[in-house]
PDB file of N, CA and C in Angstrom:
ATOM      1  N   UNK A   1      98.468  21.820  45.764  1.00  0.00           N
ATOM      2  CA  UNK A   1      99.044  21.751  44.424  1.00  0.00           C
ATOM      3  C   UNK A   1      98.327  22.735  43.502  1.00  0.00           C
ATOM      4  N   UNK A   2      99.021  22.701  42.449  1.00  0.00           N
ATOM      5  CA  UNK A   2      98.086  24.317  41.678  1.00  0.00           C
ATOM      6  C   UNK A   2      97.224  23.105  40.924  1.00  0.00           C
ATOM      7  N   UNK A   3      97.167  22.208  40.462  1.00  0.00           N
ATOM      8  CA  UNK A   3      96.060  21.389  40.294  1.00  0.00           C
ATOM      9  C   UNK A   3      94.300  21.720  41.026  1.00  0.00           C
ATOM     10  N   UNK A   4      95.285  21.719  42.148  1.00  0.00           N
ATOM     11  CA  UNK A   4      93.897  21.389  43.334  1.00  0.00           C
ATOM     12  C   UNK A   4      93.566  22.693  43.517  1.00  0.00           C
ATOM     13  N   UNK A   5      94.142  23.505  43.570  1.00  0.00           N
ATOM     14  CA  UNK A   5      94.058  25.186  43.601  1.00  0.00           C
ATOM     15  C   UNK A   5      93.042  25.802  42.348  1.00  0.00           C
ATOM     16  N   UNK A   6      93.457  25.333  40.980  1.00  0.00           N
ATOM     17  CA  UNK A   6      92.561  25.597  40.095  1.00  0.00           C
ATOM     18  C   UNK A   6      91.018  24.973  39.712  1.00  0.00           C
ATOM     19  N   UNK A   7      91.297  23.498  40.865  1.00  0.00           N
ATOM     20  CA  UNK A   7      89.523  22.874  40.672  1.00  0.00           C
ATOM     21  C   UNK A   7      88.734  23.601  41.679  1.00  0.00           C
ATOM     22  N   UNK A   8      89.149  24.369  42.583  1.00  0.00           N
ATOM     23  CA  UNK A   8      88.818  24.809  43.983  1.00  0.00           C
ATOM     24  C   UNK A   8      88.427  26.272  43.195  1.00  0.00           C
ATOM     25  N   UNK A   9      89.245  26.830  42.733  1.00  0.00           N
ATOM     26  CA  UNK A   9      88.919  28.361  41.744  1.00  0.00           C
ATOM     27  C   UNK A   9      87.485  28.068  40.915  1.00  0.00           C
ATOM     28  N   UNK A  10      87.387  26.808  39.661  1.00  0.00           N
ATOM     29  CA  UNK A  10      86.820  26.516  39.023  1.00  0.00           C
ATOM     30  C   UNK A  10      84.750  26.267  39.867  1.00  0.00           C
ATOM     31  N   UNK A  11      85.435  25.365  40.650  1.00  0.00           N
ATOM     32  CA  UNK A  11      84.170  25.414  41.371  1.00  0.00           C
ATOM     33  C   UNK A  11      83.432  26.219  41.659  1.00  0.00           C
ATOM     34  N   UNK A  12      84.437  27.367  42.511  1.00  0.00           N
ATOM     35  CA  UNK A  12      83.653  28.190  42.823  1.00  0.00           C
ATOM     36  C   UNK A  12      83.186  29.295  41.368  1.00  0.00           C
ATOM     37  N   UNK A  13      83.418  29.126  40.325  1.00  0.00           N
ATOM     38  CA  UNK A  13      83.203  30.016  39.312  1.00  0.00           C
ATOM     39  C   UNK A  13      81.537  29.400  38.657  1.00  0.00           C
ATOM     40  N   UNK A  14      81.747  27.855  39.102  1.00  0.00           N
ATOM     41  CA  UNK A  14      80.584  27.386  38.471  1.00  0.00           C
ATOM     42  C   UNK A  14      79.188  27.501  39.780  1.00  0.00           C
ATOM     43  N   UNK A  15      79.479  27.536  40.639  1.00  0.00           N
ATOM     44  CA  UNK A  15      78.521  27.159  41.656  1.00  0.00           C
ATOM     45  C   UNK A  15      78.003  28.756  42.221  1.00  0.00           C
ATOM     46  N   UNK A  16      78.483  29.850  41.668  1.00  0.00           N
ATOM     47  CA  UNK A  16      77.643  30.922  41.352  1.00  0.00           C
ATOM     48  C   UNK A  16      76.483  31.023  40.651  1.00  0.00           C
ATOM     49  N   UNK A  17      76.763  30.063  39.368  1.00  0.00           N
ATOM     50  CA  UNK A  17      75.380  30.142  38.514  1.00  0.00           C
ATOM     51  C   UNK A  17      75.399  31.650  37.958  1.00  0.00           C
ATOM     52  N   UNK A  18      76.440  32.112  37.559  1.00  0.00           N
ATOM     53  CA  UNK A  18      76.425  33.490  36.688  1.00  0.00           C
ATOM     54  C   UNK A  18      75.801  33.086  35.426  1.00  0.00           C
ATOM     55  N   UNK A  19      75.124  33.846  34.503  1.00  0.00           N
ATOM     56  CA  UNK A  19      75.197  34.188  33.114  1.00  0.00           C
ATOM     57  C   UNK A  19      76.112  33.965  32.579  1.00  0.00           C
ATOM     58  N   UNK A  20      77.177  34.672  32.671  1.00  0.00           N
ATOM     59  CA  UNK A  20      79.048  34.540  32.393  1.00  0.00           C
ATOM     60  C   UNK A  20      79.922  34.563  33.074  1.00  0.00           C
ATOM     61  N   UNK A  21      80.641  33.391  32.735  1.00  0.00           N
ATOM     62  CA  UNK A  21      81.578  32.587  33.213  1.00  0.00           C
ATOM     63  C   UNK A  21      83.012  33.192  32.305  1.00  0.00           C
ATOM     64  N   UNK A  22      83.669  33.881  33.053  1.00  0.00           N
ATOM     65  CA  UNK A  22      85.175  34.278  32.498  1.00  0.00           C
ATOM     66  C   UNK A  22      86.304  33.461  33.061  1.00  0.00           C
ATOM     67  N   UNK A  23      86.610  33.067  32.245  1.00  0.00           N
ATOM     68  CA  UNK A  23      88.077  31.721  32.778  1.00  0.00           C
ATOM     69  C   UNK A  23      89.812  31.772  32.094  1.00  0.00           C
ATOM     70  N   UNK A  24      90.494  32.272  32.292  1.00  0.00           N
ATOM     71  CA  UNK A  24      91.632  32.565  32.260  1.00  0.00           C
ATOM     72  C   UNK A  24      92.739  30.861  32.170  1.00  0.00           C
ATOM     73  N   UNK A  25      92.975  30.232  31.171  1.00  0.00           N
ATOM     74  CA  UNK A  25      93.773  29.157  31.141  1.00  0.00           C
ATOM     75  C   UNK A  25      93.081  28.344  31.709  1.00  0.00           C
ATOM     76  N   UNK A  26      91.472  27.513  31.734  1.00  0.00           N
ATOM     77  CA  UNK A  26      91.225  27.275  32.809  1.00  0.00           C
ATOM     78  C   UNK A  26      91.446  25.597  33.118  1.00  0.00           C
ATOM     79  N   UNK A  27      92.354  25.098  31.616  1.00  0.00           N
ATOM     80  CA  UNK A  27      92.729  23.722  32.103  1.00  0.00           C
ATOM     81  C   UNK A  27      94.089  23.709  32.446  1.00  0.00           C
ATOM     82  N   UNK A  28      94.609  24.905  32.634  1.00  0.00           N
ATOM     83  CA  UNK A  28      96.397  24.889  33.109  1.00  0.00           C
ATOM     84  C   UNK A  28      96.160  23.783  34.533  1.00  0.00           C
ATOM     85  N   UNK A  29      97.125  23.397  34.406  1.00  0.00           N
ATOM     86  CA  UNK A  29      97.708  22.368  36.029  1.00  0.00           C
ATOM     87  C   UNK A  29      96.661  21.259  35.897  1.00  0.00           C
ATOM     88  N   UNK A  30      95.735  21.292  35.273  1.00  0.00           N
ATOM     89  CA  UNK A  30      94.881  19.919  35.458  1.00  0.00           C
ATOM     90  C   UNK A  30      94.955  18.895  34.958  1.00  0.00           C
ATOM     91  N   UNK A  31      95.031  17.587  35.898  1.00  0.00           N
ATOM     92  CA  UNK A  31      95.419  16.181  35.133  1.00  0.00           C
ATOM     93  C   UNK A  31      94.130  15.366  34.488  1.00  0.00           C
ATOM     94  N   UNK A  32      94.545  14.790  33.528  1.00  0.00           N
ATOM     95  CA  UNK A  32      93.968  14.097  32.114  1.00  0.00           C
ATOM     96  C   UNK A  32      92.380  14.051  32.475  1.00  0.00           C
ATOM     97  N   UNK A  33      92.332  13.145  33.817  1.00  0.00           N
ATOM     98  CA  UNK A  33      90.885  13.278  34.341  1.00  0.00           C
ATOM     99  C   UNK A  33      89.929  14.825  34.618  1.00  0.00           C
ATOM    100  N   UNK A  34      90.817  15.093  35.404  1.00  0.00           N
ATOM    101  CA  UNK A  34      89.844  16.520  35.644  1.00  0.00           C
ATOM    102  C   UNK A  34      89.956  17.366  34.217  1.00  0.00           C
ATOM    103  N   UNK A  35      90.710  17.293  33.279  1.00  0.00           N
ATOM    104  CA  UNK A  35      90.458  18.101  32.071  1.00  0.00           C
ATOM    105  C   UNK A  35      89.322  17.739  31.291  1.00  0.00           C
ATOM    106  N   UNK A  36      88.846  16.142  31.403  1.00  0.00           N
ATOM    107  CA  UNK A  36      87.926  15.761  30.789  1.00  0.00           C
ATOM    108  C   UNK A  36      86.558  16.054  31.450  1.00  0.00           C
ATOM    109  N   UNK A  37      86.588  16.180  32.921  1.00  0.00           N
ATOM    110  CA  UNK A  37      85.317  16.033  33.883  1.00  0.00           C
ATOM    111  C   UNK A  37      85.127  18.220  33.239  1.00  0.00           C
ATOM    112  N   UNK A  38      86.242  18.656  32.792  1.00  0.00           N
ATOM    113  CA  UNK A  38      85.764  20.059  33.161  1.00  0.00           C
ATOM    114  C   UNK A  38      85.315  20.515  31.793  1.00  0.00           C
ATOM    115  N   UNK A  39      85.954  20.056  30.475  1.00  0.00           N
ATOM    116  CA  UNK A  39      85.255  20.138  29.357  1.00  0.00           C
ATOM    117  C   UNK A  39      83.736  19.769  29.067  1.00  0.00           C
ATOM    118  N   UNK A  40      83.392  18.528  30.099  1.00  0.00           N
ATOM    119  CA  UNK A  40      82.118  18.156  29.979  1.00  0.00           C
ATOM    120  C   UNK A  40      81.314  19.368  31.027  1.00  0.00           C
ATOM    121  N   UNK A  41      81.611  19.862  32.161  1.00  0.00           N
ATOM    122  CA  UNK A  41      81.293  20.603  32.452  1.00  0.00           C
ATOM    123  C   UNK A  41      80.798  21.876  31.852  1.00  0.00           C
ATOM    124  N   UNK A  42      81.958  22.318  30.984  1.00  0.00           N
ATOM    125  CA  UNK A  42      81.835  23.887  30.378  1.00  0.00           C
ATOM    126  C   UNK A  42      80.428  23.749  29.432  1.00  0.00           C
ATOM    127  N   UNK A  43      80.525  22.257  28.512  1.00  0.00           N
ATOM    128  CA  UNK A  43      79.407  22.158  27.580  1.00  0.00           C
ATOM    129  C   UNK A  43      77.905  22.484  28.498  1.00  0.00           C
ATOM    130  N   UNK A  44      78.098  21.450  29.250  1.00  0.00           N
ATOM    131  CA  UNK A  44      76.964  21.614  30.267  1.00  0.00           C
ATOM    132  C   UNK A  44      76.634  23.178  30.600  1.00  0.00           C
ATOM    133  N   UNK A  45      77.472  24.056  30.981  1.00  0.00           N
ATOM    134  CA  UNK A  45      76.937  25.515  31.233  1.00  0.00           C
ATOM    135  C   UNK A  45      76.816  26.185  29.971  1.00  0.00           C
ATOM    136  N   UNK A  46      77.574  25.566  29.067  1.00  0.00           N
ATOM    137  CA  UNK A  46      76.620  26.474  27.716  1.00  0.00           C
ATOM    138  C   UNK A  46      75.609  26.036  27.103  1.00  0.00           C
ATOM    139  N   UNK A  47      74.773  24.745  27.575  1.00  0.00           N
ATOM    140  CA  UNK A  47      73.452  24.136  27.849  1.00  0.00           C
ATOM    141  C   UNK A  47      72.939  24.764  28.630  1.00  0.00           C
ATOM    142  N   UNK A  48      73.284  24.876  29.454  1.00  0.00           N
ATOM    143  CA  UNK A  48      71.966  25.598  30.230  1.00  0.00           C
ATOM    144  C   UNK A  48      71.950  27.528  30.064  1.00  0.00           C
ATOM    145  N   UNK A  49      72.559  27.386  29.043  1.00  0.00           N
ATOM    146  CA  UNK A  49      72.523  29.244  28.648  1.00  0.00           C
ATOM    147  C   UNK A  49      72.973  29.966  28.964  1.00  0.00           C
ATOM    148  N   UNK A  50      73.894  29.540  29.836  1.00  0.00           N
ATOM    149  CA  UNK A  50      75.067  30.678  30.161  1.00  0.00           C
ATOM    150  C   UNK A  50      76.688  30.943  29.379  1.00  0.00           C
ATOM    151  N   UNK A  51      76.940  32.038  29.442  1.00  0.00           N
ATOM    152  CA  UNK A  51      78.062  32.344  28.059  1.00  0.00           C
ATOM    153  C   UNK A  51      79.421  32.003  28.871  1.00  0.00           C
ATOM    154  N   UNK A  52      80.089  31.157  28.421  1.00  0.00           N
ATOM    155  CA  UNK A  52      81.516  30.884  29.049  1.00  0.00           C
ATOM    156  C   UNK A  52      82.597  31.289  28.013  1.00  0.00           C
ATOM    157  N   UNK A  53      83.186  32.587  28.186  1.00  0.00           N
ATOM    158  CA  UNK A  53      84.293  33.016  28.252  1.00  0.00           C
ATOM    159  C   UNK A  53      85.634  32.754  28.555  1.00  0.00           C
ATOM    160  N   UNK A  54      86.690  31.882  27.830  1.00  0.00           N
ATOM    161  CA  UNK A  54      87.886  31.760  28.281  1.00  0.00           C
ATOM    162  C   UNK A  54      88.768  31.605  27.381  1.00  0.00           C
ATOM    163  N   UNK A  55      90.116  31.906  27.748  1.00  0.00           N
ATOM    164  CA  UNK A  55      91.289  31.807  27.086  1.00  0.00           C
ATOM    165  C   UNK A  55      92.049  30.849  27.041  1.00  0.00           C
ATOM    166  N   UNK A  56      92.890  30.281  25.783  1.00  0.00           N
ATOM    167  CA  UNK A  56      93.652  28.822  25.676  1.00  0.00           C
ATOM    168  C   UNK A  56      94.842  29.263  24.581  1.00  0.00           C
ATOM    169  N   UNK A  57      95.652  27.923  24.743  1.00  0.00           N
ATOM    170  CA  UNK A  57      96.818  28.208  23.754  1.00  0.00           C
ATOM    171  C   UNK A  57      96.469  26.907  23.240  1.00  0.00           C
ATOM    172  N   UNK A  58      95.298  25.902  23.827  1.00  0.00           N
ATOM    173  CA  UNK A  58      95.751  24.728  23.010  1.00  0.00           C
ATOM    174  C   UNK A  58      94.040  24.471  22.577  1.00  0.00           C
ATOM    175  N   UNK A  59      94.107  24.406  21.169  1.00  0.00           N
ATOM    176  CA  UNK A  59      93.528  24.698  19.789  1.00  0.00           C
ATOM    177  C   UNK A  59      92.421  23.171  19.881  1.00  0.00           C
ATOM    178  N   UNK A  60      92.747  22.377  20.433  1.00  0.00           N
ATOM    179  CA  UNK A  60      92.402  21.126  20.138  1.00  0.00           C
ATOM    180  C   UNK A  60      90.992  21.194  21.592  1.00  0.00           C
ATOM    181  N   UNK A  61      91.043  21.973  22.272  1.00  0.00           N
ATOM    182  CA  UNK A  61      90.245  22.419  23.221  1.00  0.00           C
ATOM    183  C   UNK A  61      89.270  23.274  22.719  1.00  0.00           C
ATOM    184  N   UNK A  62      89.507  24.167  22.106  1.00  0.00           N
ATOM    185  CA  UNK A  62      88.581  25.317  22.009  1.00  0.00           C
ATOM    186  C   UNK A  62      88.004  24.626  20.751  1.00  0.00           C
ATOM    187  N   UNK A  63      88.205  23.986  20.166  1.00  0.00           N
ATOM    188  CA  UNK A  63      87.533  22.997  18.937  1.00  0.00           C
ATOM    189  C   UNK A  63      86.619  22.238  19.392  1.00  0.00           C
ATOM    190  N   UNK A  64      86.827  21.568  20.706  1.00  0.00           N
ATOM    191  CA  UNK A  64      86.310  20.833  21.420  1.00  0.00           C
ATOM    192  C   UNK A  64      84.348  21.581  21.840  1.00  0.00           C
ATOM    193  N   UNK A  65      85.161  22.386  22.527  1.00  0.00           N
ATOM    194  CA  UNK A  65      83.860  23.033  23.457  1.00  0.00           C
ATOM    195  C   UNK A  65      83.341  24.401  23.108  1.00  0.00           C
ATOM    196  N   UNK A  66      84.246  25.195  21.812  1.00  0.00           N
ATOM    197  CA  UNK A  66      83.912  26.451  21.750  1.00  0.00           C
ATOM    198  C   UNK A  66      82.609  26.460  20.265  1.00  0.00           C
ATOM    199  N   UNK A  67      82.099  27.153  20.014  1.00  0.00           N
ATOM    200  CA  UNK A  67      81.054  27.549  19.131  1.00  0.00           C
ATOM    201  C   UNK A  67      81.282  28.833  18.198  1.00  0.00           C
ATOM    202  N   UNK A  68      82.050  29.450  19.099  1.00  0.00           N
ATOM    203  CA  UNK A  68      82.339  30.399  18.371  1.00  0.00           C
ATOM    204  C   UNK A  68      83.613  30.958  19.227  1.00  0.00           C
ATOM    205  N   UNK A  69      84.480  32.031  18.824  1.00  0.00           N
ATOM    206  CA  UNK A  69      86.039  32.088  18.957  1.00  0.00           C
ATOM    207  C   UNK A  69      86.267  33.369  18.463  1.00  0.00           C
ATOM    208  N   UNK A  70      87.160  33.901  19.012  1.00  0.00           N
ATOM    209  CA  UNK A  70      87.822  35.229  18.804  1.00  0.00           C
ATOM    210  C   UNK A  70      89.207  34.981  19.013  1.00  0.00           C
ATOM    211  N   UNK A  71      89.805  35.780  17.952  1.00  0.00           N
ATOM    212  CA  UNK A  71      92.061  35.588  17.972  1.00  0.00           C
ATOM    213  C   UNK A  71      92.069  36.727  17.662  1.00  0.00           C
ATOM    214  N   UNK A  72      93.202  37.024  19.140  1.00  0.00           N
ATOM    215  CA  UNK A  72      93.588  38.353  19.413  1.00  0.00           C
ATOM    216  C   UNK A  72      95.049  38.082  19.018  1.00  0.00           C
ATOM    217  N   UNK A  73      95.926  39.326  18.433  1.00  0.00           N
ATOM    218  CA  UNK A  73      97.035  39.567  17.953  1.00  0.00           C
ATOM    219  C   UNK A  73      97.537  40.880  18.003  1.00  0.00           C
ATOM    220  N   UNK A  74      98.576  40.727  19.241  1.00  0.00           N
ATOM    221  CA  UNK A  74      99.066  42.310  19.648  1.00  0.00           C
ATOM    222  C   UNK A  74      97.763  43.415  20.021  1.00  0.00           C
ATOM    223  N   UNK A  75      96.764  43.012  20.434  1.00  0.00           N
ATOM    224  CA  UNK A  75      95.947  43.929  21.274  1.00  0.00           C
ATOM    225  C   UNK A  75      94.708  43.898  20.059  1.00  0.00           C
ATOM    226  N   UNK A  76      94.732  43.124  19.079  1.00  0.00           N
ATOM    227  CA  UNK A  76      93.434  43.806  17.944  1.00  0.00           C
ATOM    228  C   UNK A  76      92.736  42.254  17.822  1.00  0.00           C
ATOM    229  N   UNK A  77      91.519  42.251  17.842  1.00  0.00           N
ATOM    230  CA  UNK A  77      90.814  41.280  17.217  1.00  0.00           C
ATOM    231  C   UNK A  77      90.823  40.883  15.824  1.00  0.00           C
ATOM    232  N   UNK A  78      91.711  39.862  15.164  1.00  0.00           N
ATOM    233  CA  UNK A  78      91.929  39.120  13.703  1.00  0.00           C
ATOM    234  C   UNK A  78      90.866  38.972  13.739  1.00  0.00           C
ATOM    235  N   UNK A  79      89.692  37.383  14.282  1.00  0.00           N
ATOM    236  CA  UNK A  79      89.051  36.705  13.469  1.00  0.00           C
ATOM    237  C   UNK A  79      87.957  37.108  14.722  1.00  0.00           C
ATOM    238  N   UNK A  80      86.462  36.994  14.079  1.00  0.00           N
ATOM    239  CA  UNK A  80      85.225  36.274  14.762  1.00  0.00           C
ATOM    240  C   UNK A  80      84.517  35.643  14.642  1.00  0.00           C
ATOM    241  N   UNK A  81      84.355  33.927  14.541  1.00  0.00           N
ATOM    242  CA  UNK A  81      83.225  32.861  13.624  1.00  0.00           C
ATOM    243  C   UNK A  81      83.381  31.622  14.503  1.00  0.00           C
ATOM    244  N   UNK A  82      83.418  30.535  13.781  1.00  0.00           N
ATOM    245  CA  UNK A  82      83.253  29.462  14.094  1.00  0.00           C
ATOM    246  C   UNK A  82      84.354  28.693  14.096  1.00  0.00           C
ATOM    247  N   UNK A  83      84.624  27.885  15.182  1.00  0.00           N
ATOM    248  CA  UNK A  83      86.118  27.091  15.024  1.00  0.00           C
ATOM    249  C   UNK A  83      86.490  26.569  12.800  1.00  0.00           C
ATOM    250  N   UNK A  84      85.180  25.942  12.926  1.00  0.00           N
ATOM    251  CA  UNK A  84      85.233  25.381  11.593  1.00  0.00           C
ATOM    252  C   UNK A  84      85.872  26.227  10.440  1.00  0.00           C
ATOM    253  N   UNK A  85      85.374  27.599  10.632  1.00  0.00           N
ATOM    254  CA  UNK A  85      85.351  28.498   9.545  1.00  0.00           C
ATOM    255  C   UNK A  85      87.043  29.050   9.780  1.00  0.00           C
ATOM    256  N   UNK A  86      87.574  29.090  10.834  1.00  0.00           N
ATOM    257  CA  UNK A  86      88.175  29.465  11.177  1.00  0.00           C
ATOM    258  C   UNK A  86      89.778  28.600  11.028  1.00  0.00           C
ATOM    259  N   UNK A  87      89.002  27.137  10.894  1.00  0.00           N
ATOM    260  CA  UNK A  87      90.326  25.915  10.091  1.00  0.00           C
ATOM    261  C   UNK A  87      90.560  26.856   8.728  1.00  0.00           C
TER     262      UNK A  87
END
């Protein structure tokens, strides 16, 4: 299932232990549980100091786990700050 396809991708992105972590949609296909096990995850790797990089359409996520945020529009960077600043 692309569920199981994207925890299998995910894993292996975390169990490198990179610096940075680049993630492309990375809660697409995932059900309620694994979205929650992977948000707690992401916090966890930006605890231990590594920069996680990824892209979303849903706002209520990147509020969640992001610190800071960039919005791209037609190829140019609008904003760079803080979710907060950014309400």
């Amino acid at each position: 299932s692309k569920g199981m396809g994207q925890k299998l991708g995910l894993a292996g992105a975390f169990l490198a232990e990179a610096p940075l972590i680049i993630l492309d949609e990375p809660m697409s296909g995932l059900d309620p549980r694994a979205r929650i096990r992977l948000k707690e995850e992401l916090l966890r790797q930006r605890s231990a100091g590594r920069t996680v990089f990824f892209s979303s359409h849903i706002l209520s996520d990147i509020d969640e786990i992001c610190d800071r945020i960039g919005i791209l529009h037609s190829g140019r960077l609008l904003f760079v700050g803080t979710p907060a600043v950014f309400k």
